[in-house]
N, C-alpha and C. Protein backbone atom coordinates (compact mmCIF):
# COMPACT_ATOMS: atom_id res chain seq x y z
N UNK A 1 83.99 165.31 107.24
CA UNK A 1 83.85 163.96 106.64
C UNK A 1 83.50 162.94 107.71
N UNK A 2 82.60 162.15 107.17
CA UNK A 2 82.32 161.17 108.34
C UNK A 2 83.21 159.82 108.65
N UNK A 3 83.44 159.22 109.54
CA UNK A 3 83.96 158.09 109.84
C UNK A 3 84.11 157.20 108.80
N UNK A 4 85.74 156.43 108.33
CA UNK A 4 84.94 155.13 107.08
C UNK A 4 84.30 154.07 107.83
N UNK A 5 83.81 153.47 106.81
CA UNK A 5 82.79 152.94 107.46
C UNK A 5 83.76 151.19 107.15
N UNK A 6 83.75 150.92 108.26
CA UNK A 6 84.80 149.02 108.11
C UNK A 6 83.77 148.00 108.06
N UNK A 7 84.15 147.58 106.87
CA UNK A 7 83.35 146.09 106.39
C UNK A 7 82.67 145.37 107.24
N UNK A 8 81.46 145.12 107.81
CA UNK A 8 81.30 143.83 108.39
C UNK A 8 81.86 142.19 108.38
N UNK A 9 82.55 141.82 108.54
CA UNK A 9 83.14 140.34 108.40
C UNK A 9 81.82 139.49 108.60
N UNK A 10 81.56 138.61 108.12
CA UNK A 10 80.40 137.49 107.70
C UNK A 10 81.24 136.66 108.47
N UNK A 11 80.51 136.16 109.49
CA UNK A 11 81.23 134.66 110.31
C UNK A 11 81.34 133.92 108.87
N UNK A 12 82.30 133.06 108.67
CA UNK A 12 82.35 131.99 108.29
C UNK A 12 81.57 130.55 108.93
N UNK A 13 80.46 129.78 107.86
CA UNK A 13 79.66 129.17 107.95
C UNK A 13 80.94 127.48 108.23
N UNK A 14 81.34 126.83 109.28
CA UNK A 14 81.80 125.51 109.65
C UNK A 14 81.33 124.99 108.65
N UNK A 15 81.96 123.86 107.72
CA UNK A 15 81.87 122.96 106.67
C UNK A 15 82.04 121.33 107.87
N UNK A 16 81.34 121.12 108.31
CA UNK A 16 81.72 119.89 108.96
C UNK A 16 81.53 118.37 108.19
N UNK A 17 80.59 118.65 107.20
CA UNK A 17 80.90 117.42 106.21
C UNK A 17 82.34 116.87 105.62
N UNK A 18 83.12 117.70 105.18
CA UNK A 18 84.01 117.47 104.70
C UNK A 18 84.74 116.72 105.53
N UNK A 19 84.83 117.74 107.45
CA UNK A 19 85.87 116.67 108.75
C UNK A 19 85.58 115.28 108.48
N UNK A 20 84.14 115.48 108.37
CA UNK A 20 83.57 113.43 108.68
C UNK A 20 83.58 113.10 107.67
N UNK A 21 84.07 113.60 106.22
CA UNK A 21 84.43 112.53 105.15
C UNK A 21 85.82 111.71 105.22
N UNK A 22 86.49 112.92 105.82
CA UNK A 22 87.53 112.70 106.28
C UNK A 22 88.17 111.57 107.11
N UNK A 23 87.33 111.65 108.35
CA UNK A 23 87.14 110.54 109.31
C UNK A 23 86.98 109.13 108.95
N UNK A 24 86.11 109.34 107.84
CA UNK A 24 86.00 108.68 107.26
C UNK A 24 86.68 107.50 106.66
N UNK A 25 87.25 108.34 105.85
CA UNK A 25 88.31 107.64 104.88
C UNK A 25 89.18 107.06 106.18
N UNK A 26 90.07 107.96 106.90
CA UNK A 26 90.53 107.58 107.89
C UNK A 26 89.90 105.93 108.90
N UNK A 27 89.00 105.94 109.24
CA UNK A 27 88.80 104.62 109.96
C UNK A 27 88.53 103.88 109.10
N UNK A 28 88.09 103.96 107.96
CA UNK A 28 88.39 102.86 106.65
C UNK A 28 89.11 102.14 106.47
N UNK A 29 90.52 103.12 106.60
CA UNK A 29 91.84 103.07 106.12
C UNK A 29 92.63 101.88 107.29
N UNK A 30 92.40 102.58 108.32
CA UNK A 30 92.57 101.69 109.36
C UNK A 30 92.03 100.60 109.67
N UNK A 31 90.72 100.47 109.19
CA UNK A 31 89.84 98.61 109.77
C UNK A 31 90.64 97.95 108.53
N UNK A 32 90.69 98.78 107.24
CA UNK A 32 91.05 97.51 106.32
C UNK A 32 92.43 97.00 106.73
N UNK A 33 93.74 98.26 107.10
CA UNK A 33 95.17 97.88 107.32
C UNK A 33 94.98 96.76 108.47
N UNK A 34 93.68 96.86 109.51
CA UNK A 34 94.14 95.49 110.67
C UNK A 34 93.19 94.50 110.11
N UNK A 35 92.61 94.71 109.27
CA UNK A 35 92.11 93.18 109.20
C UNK A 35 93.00 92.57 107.86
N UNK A 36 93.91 93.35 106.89
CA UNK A 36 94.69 92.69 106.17
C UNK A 36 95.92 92.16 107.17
N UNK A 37 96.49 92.64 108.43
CA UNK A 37 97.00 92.10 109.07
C UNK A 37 96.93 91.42 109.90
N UNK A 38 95.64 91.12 110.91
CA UNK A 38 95.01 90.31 110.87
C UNK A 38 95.08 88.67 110.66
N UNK A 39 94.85 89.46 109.38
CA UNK A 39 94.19 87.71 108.14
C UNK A 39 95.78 87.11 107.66
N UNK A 40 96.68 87.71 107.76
CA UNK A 40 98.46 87.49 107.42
C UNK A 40 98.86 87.21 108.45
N UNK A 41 98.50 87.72 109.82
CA UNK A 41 99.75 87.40 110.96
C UNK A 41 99.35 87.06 112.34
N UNK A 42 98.53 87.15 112.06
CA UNK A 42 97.09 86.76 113.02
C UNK A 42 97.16 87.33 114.43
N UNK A 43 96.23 87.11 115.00
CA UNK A 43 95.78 88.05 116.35
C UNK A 43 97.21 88.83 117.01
N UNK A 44 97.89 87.32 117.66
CA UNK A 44 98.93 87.55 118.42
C UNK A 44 100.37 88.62 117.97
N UNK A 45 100.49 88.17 116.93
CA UNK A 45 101.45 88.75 116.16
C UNK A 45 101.13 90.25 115.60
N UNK A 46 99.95 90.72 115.47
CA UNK A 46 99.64 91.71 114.95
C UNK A 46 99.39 92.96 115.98
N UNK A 47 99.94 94.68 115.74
CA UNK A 47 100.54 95.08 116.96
C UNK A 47 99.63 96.47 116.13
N UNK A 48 99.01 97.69 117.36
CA UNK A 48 98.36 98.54 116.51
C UNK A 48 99.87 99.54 116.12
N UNK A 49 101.10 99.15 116.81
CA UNK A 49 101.95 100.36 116.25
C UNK A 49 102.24 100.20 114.34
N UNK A 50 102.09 98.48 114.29
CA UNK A 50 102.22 98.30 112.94
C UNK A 50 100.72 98.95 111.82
N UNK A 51 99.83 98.58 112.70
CA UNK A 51 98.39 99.16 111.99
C UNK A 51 98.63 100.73 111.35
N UNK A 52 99.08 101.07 112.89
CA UNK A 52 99.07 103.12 112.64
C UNK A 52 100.56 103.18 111.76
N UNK A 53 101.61 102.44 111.32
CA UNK A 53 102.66 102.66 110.24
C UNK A 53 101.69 102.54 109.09
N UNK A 54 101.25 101.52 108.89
CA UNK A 54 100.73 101.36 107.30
C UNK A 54 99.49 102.21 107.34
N UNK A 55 98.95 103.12 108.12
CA UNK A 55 97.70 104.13 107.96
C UNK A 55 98.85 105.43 107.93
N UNK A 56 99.41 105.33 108.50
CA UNK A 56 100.23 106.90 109.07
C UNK A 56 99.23 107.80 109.70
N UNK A 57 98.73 106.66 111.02
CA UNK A 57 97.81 107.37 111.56
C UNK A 57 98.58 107.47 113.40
N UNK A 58 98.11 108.23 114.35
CA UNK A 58 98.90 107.87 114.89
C UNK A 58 98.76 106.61 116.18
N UNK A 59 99.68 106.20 116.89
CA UNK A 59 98.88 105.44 117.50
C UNK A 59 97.51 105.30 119.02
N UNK A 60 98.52 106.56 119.22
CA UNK A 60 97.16 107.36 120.25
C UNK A 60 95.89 107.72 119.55
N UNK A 61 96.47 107.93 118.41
CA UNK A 61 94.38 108.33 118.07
C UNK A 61 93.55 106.69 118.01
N UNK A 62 94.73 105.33 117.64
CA UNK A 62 93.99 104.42 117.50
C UNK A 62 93.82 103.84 118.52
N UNK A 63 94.26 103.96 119.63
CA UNK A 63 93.67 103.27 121.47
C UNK A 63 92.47 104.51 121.43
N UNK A 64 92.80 105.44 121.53
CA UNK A 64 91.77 106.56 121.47
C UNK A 64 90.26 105.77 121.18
N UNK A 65 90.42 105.21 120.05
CA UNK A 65 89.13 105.39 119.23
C UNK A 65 88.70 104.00 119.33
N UNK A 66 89.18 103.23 119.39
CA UNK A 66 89.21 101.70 119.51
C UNK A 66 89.62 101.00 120.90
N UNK A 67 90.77 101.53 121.65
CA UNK A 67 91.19 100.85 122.76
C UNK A 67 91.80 99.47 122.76
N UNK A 68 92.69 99.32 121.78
CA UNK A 68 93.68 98.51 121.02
C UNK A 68 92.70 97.05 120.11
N UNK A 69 93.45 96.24 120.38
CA UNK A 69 93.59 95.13 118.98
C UNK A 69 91.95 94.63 119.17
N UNK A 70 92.13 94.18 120.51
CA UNK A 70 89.91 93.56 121.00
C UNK A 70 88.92 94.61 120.41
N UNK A 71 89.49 96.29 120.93
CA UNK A 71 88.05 97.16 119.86
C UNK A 71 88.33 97.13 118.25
N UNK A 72 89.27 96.56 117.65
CA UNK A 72 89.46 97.11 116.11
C UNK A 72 88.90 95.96 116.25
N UNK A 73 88.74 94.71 116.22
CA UNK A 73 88.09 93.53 116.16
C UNK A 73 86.82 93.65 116.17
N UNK A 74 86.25 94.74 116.86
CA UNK A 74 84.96 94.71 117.29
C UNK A 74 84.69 95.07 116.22
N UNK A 75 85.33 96.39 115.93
CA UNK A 75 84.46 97.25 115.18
C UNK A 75 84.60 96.80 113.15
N UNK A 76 85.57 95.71 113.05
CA UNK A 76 85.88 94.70 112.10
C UNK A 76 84.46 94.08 111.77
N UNK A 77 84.22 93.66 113.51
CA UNK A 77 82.71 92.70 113.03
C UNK A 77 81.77 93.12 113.15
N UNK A 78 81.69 94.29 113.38
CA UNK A 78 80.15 94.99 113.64
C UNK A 78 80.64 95.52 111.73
N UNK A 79 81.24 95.79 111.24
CA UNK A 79 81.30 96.28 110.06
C UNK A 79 81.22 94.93 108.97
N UNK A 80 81.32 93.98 109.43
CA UNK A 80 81.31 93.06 108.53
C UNK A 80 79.75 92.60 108.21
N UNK A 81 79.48 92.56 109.89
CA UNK A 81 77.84 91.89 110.17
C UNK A 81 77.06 92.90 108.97
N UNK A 82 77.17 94.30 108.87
CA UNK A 82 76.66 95.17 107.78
C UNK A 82 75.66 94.27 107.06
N UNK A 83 77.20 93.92 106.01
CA UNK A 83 76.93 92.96 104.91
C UNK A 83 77.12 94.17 104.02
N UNK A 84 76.50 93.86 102.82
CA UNK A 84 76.72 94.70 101.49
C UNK A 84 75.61 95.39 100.71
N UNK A 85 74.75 95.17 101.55
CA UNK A 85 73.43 95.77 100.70
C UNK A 85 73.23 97.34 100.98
N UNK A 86 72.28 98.01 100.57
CA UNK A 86 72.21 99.34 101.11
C UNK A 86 71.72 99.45 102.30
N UNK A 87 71.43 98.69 103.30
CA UNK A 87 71.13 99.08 104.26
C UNK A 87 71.67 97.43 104.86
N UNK A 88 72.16 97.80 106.38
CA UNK A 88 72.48 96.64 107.04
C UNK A 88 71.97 95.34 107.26
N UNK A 89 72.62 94.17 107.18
CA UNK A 89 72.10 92.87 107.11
C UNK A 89 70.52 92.56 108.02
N UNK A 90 70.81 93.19 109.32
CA UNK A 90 70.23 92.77 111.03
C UNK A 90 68.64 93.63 110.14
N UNK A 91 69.29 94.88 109.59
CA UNK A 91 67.64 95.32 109.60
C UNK A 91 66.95 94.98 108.25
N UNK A 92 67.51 94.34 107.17
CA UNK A 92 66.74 93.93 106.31
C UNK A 92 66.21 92.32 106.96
N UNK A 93 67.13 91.84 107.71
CA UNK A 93 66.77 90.46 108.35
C UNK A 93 65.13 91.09 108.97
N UNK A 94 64.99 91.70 109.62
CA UNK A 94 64.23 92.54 110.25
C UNK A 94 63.06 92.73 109.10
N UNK A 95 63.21 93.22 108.26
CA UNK A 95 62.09 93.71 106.87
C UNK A 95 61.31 92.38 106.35
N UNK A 96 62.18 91.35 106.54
CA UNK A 96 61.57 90.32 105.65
C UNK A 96 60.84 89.61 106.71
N UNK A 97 60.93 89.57 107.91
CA UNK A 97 60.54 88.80 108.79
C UNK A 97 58.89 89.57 108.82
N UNK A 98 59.07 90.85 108.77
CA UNK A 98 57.47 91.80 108.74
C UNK A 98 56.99 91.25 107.55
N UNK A 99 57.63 91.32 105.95
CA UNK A 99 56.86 91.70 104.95
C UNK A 99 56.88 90.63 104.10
N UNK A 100 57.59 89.06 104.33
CA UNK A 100 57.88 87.90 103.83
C UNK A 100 56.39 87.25 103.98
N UNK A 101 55.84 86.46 102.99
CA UNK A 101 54.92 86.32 102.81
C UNK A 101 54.03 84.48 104.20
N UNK A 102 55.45 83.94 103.96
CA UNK A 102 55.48 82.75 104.76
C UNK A 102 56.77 82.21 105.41
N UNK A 103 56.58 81.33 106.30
CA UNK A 103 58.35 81.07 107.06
C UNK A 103 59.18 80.71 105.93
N UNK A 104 58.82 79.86 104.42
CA UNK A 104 59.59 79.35 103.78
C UNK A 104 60.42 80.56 103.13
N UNK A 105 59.72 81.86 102.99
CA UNK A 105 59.93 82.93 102.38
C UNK A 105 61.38 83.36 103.02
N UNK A 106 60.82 83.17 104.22
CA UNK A 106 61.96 84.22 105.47
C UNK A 106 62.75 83.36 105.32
N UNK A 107 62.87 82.26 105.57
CA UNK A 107 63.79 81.34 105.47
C UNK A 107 65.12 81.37 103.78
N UNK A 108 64.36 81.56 103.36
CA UNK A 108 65.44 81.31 101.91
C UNK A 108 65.79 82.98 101.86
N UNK A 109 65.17 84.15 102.37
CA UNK A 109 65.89 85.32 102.58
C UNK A 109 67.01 84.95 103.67
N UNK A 110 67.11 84.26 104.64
CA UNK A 110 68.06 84.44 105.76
C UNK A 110 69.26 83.32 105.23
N UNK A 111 68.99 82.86 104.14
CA UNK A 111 70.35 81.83 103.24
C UNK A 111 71.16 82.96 102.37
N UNK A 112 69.97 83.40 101.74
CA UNK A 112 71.02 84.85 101.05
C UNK A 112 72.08 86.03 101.87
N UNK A 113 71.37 85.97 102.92
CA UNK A 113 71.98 86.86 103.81
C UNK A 113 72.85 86.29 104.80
N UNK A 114 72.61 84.85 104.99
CA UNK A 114 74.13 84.24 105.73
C UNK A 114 74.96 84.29 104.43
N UNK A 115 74.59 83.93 103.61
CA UNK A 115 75.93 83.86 101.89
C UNK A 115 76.74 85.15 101.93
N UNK A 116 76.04 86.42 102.20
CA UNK A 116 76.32 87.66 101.76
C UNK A 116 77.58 88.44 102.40
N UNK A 117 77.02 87.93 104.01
CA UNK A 117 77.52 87.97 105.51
C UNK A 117 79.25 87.09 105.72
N UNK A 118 78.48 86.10 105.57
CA UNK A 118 79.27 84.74 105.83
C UNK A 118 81.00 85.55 105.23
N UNK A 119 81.10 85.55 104.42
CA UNK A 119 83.01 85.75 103.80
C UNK A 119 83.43 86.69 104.36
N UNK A 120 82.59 87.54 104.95
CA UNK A 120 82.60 88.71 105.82
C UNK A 120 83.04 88.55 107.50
N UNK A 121 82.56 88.12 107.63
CA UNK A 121 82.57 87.91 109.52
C UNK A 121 83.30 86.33 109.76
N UNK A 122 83.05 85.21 109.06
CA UNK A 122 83.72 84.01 109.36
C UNK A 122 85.30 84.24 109.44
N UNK A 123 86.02 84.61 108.76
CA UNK A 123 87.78 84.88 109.03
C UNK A 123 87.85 85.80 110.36
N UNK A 124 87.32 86.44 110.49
CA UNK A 124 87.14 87.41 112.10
C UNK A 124 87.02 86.80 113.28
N UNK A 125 85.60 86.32 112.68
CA UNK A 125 85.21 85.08 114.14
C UNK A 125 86.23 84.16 114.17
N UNK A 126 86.32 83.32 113.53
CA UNK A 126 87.56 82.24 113.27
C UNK A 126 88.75 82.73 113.91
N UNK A 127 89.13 84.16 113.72
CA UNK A 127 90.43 84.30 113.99
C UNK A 127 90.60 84.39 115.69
N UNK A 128 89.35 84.82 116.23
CA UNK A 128 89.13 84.95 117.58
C UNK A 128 89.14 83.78 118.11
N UNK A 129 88.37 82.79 117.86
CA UNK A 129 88.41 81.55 118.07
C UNK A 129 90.08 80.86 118.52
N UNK A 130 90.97 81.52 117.29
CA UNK A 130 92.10 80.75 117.19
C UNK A 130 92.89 81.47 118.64
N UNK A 131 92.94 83.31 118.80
CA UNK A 131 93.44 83.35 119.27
C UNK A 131 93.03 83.41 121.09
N UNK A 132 91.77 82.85 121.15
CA UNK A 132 91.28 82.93 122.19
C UNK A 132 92.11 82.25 124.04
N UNK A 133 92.88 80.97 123.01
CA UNK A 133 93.25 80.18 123.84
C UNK A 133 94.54 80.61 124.18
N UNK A 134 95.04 81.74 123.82
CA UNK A 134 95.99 82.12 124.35
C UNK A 134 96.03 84.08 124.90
N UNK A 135 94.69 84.09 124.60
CA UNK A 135 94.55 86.15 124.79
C UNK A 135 93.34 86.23 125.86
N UNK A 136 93.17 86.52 126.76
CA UNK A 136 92.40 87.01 127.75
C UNK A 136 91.16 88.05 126.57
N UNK A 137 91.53 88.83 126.07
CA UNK A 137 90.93 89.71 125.72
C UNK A 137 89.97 89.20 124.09
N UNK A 138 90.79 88.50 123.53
CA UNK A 138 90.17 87.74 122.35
C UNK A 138 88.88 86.56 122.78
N UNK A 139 89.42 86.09 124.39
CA UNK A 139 88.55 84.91 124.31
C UNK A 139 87.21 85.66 125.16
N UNK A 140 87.38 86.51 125.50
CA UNK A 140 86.25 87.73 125.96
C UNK A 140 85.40 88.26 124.91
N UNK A 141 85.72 88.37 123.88
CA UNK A 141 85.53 89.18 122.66
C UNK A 141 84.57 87.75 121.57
N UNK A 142 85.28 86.73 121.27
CA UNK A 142 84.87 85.19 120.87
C UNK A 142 83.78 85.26 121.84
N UNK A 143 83.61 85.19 122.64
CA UNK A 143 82.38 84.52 123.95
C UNK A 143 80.93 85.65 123.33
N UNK A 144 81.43 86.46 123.65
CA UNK A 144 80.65 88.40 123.84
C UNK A 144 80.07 88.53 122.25
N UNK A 145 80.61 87.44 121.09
CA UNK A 145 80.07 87.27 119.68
C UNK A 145 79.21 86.07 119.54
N UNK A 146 79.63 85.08 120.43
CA UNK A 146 78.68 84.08 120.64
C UNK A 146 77.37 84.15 121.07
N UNK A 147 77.54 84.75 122.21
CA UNK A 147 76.39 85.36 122.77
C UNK A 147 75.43 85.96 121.68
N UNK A 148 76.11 87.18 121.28
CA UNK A 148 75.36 88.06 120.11
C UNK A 148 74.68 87.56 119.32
N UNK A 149 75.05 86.17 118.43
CA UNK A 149 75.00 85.06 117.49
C UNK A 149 73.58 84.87 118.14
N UNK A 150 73.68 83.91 119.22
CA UNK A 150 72.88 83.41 119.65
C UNK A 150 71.17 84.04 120.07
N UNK A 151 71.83 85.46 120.79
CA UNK A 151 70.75 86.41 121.03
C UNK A 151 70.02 86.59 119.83
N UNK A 152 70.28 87.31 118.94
CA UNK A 152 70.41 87.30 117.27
C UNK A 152 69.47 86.51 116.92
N UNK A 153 69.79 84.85 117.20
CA UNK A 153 69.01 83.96 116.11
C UNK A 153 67.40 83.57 117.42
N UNK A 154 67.97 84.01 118.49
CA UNK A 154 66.32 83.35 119.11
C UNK A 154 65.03 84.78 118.50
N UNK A 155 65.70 85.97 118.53
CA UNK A 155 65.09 86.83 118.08
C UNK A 155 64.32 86.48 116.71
N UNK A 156 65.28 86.16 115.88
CA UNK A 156 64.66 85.44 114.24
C UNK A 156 63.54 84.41 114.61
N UNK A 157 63.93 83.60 115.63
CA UNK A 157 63.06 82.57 115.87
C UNK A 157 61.51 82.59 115.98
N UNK A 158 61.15 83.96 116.49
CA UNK A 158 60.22 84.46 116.83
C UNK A 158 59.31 83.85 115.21
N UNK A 159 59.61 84.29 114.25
CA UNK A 159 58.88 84.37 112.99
C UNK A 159 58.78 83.11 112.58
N UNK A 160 59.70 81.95 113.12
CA UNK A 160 58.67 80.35 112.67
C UNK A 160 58.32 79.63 113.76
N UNK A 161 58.77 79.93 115.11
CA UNK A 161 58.17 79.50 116.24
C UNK A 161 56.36 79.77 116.63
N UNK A 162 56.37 80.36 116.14
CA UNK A 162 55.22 81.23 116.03
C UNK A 162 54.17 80.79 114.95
N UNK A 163 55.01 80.10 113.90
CA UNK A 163 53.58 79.74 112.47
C UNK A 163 53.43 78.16 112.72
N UNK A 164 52.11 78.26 111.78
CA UNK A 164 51.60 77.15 111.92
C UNK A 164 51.85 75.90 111.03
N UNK A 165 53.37 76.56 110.31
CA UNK A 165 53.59 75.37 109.70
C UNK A 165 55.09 74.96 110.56
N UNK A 166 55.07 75.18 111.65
CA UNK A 166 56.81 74.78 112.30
C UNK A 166 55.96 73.28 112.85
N UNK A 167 57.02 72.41 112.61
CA UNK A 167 56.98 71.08 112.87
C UNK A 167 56.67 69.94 114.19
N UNK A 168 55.48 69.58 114.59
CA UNK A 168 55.44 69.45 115.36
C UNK A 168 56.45 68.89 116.85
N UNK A 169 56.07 69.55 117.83
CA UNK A 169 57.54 68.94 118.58
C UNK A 169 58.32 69.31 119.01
N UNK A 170 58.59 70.60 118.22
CA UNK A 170 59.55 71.59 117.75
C UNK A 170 59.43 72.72 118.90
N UNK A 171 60.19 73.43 119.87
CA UNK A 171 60.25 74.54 120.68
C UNK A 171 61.20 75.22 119.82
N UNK A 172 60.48 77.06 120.81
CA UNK A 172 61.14 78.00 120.40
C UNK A 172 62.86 78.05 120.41
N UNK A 173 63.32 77.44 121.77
CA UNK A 173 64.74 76.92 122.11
C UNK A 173 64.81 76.31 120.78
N UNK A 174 64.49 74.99 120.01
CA UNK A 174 64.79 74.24 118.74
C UNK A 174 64.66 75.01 117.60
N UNK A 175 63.85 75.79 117.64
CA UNK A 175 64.21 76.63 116.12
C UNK A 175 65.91 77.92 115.94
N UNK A 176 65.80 78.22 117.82
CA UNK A 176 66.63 79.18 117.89
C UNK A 176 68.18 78.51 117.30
N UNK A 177 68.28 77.34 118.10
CA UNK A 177 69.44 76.61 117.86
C UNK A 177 70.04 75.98 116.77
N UNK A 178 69.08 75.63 115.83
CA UNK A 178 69.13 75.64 114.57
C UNK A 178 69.48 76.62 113.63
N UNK A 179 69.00 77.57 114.07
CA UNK A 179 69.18 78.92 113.09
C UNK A 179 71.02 79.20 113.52
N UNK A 180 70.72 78.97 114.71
CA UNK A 180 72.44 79.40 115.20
C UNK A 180 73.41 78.42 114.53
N UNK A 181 73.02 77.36 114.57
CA UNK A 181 73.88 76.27 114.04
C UNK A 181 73.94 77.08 112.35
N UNK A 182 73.18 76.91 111.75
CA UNK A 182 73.42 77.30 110.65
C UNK A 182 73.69 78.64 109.76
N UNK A 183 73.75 79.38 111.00
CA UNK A 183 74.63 80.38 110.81
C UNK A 183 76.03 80.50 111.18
N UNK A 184 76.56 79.65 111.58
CA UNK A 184 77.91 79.30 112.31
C UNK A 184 78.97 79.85 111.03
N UNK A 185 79.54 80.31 111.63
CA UNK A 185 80.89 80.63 110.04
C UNK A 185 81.39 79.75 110.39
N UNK A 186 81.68 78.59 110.84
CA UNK A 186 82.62 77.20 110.91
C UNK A 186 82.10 76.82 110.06
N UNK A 187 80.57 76.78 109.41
CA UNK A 187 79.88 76.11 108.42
C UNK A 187 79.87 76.55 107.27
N UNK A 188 80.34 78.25 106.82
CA UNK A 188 80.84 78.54 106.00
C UNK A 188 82.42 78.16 105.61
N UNK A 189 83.16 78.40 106.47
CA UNK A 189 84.09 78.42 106.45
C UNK A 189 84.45 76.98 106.09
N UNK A 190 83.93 75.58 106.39
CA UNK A 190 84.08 73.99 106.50
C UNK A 190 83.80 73.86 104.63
N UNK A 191 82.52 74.39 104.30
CA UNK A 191 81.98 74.01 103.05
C UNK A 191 82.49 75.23 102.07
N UNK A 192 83.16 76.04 102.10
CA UNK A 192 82.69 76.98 101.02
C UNK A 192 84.42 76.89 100.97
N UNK A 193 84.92 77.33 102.17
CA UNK A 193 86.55 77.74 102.15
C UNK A 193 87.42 76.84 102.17
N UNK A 194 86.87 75.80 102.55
CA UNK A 194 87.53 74.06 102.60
C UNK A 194 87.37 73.27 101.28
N UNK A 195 86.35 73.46 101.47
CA UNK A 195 85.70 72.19 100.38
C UNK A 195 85.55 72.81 99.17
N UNK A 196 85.84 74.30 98.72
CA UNK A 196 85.37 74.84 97.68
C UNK A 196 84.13 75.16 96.76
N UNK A 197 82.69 75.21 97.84
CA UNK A 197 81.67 75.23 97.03
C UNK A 197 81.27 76.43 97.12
N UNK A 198 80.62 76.71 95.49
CA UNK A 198 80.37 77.47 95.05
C UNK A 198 79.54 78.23 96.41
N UNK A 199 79.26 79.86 96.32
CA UNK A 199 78.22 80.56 97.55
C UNK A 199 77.22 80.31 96.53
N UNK A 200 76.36 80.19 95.32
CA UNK A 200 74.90 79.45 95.38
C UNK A 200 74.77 78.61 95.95
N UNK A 201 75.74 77.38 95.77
CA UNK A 201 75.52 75.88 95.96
C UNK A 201 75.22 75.59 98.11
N UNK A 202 76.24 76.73 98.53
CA UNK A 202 75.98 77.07 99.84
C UNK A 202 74.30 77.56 100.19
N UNK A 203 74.28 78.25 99.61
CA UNK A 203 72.76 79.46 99.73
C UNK A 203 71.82 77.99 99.74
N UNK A 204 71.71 77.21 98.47
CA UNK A 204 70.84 76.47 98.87
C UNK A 204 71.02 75.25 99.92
N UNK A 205 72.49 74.80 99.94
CA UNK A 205 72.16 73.84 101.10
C UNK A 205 71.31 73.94 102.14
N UNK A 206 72.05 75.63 102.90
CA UNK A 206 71.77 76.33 103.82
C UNK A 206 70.38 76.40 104.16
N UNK A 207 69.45 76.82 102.69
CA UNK A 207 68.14 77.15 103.07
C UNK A 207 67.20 76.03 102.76
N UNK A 208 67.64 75.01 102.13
CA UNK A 208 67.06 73.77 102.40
C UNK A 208 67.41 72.73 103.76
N UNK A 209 68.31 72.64 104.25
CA UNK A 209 68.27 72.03 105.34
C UNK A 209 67.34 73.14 106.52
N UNK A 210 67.63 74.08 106.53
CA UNK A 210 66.67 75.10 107.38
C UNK A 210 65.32 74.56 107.28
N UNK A 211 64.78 74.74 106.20
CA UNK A 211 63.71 74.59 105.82
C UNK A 211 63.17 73.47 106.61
N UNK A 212 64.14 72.28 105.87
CA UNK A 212 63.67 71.08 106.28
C UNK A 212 63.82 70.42 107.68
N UNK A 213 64.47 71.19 108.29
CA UNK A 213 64.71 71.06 109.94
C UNK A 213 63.25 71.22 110.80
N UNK A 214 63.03 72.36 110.01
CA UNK A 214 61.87 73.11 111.06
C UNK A 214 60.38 73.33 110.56
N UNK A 215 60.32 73.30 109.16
CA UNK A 215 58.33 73.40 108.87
C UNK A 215 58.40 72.17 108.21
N UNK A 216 56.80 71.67 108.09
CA UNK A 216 56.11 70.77 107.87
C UNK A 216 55.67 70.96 106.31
């Protein structure tokens, strides 16, 4: 009789989608627990051992992955900047600036998209702001978003600095600074969260004073 003959075993094929759905859910779980704490107890007061209780995550994986309260912040506002559309705010900002027909065009797209943005990132920024004057690491973080802001809007600038209906007079520096100004979440935050106006009634202030700042 000959030898039996033993099954070949089939490697098992790694499912790695499932880990990173996983992950998933997981840093979800966690940006929302610090920015609801956060927005309740604000910078100073808010500790990642409390973050990783209400995730039941632990707290080494969250220095790990973040490197305490300044990276969950970060990664708060790089998730906020998103926005809500199917694809991120920066690169549809990006789409309309190619495929917008005139500056007035681009312009009343970049009111929708501060509206969209704005409830998103203004309590973040704001909160940095607040706790800047007393955190080394917050007022590093506030500065390092300013910057971004700023970099950000001279880039936009490019698309009415450039046409021939921007107002005479007017430099690339003056369109940049404008755009920054009116992207400010102090300016959301002053009119919409203060004063209670409606986000249309915002959308158009926004993209009519733009407008009227800078083309002819």
């Amino acid at each position: 009789m000959g030898r039996p003959v033993t099954p070949v075993k089939t490697p098992r094929t790694y499912d790695a989608s499932r880990r990173r759905a996983q992950a998933e859910l997981t840093r979800t779980a966690v940006l929302d627990a610090a920015l609801t704490r956060f927005l309740t107890y604000g910078y100073a007061s808010t500790t990642v051992e409390a973050i990783a209780d209400d995730t039941h995550v632990s707290v080494a994986t969250i220095y790990k992955r973040y490197g305490g309260k300044s990276g969950l912040v970060r990664a708060l506002c790089t998730r906020a900047l998103e926005g809500t559309g199917p694809e991120p705010a920066e690169r549809r900002s990006d789409t309309l600036q190619a495929t917008a027909p005139d500056p007035a065009g681009i312009i009343e797209g970049w009111g929708h998209l501060m509206a969209e943005v704005a409830p998103r990132i203004a309590p973040i920024v704001l909160l940095l702001h607040d706790a800047a004057a007393s955190d080394v690491d917050a007022a590093a973080l506030a500065a390092e978003f300013d910057t971004n802001r700023l970099d950000r809007m001279a880039h936009n600038a490019d698309a009415i600095a450039n046409s021939d209906r921007l107002k005479p007079g007017l430099t690339h520096a003056d369109v940049r600074d404008t755009l920054w100004l009116f992207s400010a979440p102090e300016m959301y935050d002053l009119l919409v969260q203060r004063r209670g106006w409606d986000p249309s009634k915002y959308v158009t202030f926004v993209t009519n004073a733009m407008t009227h700042a800078l083309l002819r």
